[in-house]
C-alpha atoms as a PDB file:
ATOM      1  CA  UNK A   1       0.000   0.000   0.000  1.00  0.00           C
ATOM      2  CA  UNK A   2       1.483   3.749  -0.910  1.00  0.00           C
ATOM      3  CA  UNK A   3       0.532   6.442   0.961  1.00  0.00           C
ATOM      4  CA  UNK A   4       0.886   9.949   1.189  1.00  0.00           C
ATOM      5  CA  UNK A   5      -0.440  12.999   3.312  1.00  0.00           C
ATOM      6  CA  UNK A   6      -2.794  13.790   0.105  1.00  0.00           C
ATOM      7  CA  UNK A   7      -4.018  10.243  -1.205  1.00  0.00           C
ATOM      8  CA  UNK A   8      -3.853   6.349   0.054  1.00  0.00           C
ATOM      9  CA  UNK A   9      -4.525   4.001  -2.701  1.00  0.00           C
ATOM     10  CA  UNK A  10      -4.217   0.337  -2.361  1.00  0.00           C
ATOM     11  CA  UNK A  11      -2.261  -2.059  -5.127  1.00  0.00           C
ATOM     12  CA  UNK A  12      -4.559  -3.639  -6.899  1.00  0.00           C
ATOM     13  CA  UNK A  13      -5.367  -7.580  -6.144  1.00  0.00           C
ATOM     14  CA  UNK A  14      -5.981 -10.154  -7.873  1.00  0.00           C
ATOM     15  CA  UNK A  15      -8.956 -10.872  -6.314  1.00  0.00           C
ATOM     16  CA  UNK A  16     -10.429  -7.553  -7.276  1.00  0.00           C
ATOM     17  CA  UNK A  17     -13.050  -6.965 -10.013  1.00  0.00           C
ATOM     18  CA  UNK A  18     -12.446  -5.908 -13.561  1.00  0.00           C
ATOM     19  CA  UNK A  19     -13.728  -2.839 -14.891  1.00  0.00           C
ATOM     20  CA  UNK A  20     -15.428  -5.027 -17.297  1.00  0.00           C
ATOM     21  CA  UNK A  21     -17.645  -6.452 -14.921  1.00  0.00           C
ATOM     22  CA  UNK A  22     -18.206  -3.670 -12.711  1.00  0.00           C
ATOM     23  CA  UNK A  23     -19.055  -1.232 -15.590  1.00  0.00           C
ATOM     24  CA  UNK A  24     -21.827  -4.501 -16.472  1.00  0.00           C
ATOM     25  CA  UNK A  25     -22.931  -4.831 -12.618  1.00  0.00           C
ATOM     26  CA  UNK A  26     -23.876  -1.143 -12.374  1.00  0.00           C
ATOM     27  CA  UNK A  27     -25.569  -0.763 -15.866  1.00  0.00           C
ATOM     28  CA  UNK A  28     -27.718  -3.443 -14.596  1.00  0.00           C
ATOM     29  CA  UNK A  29     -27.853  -2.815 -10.743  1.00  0.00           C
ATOM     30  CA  UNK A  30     -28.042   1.115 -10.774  1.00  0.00           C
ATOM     31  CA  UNK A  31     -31.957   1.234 -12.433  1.00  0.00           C
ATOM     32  CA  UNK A  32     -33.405  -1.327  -9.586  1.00  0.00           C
ATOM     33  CA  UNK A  33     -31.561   1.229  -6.930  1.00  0.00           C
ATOM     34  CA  UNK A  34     -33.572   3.774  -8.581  1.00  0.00           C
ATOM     35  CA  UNK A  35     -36.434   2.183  -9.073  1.00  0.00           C
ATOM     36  CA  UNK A  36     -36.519   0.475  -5.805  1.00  0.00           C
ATOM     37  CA  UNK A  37     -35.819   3.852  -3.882  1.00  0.00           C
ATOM     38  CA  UNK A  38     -38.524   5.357  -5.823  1.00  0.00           C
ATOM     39  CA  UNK A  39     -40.695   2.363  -4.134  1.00  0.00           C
ATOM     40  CA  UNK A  40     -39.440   3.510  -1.130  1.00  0.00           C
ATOM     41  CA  UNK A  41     -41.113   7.428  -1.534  1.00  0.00           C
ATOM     42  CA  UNK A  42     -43.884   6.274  -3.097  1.00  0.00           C
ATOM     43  CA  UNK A  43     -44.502   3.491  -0.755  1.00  0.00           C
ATOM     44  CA  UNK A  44     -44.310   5.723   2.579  1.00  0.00           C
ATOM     45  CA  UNK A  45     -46.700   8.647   0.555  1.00  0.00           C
ATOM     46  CA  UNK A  46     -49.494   5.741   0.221  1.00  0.00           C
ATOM     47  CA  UNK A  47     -48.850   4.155   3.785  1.00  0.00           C
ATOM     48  CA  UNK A  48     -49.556   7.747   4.909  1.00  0.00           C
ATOM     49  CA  UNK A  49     -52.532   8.174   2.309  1.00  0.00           C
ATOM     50  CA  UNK A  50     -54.366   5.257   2.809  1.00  0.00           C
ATOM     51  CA  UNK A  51     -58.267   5.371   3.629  1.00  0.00           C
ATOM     52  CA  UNK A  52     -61.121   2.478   4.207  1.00  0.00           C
ATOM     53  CA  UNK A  53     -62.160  -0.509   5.879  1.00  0.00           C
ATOM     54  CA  UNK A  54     -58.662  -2.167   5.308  1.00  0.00           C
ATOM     55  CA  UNK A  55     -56.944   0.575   6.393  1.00  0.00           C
ATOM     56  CA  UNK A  56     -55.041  -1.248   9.250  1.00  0.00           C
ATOM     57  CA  UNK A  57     -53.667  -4.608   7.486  1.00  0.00           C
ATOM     58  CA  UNK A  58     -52.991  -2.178   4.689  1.00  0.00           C
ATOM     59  CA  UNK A  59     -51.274   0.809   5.894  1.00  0.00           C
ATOM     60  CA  UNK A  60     -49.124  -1.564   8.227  1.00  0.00           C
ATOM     61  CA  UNK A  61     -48.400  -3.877   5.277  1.00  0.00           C
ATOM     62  CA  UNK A  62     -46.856  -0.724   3.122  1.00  0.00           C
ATOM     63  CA  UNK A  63     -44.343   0.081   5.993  1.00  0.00           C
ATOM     64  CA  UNK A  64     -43.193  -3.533   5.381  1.00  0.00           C
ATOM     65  CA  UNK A  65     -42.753  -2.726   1.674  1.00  0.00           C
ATOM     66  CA  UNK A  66     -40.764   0.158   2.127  1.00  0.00           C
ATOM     67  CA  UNK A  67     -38.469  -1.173   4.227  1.00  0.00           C
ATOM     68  CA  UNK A  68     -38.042  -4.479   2.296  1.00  0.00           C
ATOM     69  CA  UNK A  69     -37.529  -1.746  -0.573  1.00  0.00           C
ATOM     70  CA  UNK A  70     -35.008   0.059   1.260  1.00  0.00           C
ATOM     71  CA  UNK A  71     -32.991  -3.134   2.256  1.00  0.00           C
ATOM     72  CA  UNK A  72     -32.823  -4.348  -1.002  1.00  0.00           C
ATOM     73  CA  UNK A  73     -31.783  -1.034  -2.783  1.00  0.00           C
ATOM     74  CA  UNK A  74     -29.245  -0.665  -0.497  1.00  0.00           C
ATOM     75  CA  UNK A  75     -27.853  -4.287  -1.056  1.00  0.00           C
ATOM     76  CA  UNK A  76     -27.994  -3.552  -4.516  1.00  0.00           C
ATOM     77  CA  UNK A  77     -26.268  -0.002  -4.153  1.00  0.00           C
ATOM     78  CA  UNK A  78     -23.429  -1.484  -2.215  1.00  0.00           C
ATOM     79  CA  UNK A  79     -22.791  -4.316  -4.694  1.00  0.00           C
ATOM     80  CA  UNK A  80     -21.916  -1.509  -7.508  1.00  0.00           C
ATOM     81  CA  UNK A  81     -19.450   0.319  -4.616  1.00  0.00           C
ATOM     82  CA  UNK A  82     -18.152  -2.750  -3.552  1.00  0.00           C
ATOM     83  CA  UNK A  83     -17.021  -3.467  -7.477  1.00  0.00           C
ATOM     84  CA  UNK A  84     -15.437   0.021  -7.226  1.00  0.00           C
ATOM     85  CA  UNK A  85     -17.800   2.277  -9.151  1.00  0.00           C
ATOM     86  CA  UNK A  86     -20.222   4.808  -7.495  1.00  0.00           C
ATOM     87  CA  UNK A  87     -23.495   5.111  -7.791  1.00  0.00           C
ATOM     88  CA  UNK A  88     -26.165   8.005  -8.164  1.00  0.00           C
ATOM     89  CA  UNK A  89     -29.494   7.856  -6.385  1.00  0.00           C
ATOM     90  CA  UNK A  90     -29.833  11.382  -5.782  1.00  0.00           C
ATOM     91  CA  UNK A  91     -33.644  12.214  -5.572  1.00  0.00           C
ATOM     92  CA  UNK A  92     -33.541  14.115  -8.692  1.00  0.00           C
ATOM     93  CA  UNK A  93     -32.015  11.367 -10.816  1.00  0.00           C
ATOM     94  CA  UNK A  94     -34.111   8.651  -9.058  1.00  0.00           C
ATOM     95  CA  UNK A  95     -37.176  11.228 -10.122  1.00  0.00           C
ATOM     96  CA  UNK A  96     -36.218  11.486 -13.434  1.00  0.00           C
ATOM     97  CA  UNK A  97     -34.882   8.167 -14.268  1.00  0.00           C
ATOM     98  CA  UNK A  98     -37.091   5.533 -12.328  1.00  0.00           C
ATOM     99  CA  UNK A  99     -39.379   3.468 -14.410  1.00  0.00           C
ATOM    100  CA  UNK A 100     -43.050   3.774 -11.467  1.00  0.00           C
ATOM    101  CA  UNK A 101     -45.506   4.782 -12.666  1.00  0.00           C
ATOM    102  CA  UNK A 102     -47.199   7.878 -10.572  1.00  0.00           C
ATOM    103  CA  UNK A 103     -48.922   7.453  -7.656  1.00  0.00           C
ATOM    104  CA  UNK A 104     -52.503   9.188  -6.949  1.00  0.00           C
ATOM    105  CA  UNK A 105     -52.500  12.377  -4.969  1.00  0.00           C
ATOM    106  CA  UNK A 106     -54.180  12.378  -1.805  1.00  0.00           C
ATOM    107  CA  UNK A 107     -56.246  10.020   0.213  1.00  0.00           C
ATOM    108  CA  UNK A 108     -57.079   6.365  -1.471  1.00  0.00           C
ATOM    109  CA  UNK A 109     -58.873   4.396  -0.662  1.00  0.00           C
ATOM    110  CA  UNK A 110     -57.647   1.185   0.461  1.00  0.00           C
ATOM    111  CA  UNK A 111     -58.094  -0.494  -2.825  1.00  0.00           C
ATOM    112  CA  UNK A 112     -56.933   1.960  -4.923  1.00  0.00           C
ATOM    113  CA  UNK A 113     -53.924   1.949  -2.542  1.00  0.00           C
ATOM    114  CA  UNK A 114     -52.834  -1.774  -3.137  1.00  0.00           C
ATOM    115  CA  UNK A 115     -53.964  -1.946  -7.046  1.00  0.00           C
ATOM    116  CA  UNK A 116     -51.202   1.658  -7.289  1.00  0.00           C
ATOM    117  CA  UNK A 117     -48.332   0.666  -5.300  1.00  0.00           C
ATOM    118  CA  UNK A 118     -48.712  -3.065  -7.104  1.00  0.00           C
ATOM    119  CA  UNK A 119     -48.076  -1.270 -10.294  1.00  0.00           C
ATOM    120  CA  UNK A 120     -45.183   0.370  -8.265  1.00  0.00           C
ATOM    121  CA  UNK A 121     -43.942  -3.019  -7.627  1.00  0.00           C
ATOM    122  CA  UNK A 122     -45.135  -4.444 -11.308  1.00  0.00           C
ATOM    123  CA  UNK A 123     -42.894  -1.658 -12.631  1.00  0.00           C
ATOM    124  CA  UNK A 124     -39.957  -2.204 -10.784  1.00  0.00           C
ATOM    125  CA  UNK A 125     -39.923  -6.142 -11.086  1.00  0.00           C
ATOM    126  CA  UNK A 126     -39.109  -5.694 -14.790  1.00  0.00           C
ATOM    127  CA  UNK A 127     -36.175  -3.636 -13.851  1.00  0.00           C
ATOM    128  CA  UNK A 128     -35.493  -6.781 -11.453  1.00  0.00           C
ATOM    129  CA  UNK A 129     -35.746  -9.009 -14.154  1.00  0.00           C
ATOM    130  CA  UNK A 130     -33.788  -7.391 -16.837  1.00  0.00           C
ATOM    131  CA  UNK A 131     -30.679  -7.222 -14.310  1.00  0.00           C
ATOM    132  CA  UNK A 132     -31.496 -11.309 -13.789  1.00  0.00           C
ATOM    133  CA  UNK A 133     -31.412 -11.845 -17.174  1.00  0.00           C
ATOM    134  CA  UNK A 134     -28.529  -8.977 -17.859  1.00  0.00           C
ATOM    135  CA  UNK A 135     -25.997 -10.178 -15.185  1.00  0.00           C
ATOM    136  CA  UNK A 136     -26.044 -14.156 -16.027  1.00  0.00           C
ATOM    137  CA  UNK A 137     -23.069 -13.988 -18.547  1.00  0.00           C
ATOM    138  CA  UNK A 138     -21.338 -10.498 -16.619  1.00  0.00           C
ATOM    139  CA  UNK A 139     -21.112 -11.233 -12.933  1.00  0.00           C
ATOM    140  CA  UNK A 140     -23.310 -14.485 -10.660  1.00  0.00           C
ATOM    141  CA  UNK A 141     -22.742 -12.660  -7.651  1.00  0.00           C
ATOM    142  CA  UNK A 142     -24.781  -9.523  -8.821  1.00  0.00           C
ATOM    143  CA  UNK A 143     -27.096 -11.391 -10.625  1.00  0.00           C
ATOM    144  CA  UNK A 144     -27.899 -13.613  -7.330  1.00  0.00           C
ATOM    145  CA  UNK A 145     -28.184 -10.272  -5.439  1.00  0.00           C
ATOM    146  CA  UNK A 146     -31.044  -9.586  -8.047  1.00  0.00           C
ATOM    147  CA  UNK A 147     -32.713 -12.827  -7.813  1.00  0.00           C
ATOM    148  CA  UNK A 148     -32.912 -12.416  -3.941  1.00  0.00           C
ATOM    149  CA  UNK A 149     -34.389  -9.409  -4.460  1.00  0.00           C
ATOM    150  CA  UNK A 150     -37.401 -10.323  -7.112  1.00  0.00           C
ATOM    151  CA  UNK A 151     -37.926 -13.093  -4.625  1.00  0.00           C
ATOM    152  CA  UNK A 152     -38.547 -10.304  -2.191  1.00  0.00           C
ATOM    153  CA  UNK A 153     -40.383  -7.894  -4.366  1.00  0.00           C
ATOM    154  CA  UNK A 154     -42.434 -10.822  -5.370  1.00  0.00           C
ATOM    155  CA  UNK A 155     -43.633 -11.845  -2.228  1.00  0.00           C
ATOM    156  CA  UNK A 156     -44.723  -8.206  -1.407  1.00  0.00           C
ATOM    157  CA  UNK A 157     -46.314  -7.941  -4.237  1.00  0.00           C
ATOM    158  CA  UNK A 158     -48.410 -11.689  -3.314  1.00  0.00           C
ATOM    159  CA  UNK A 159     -48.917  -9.882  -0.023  1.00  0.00           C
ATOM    160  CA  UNK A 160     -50.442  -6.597  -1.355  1.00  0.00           C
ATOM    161  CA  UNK A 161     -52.268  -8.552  -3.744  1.00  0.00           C
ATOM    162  CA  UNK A 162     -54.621 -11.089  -1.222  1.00  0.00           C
ATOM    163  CA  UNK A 163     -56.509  -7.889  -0.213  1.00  0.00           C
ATOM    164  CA  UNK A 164     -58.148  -7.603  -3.053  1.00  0.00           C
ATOM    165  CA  UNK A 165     -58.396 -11.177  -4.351  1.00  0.00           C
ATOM    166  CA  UNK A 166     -61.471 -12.840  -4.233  1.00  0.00           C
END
């Protein structure tokens, strides 16, 4: 290891990650961040907005949700930093660049509250799913941290979804 009053840098190992495959991880990996911490925003504003008879199993539900979100984004997040490359999930490029569809102003009822933030999660499981399928030939270790995490977003979405099933 060099160092100097300015700058430490470490040699690099052979263990370490190519560019190659950290440039692939993050062009995969970076949209379900944004996507997923969009989830997160848009999860809390309909936890906080929701109205009716299911209100309880609902709005307690949603706070599960977001923080499954959160978890997962941040798993994801820390895979791209871990490879060496940073990552930008700034609320203006998570605003501009995340794939959800909008959210209702307002109260909702409890229906409409579980059929919107199921498109939130409809949404971001083809972002999940596009960094499966991308990451299988660039890097297993990302690509499992994706799988995990449409195993997660799936059974969310299964949760949300017995409300209103008949």
């Amino acid at each position: 290891m060099t160092t100097s009053p300015e700058t430490t840098t470490e040699a690099p190992s052979a263990l370490a990650a190519s560019h190659e495959i950290a440039a692939g991880a993050a062009q995969f990996l970076t949209p379900v961040v944004r996507d997923l911490e969009a989830l997160v925003v848009n999860g809390k504003h309909a936890h906080w907005n929701v109205r009716g008879g299911s209100f309880v199993g609902v709005h307690e539900l949603l706070d599960d949700v977001v923080a499954h979100a959160q978890d997962y984004a941040d798993t994801a997040a820390e895979r791209v930093v871990a490879l060496g490359l940073p990552i930008d999930s700034r609320l203006e490029t998570v605003t501009a660049k995340s794939t959800l569809p909008a959210l209702a102003d307002g109260f909702q009822t409890w229906q409409q509250t579980v059929a919107g933030v199921v498109a939130q999660i409809d949404a971001a499981l083809v972002t999940v799913r596009a960094a499966v399928n991308g990451l299988d030939d660039i890097d297993l270790s990302s690509q499992d941290i994706a799988i995990s995490i449409e195993q997660g977003l799936t059974k969310d979405r299964w949760l949300l979804q017995a409300h209103v099933a008949s």
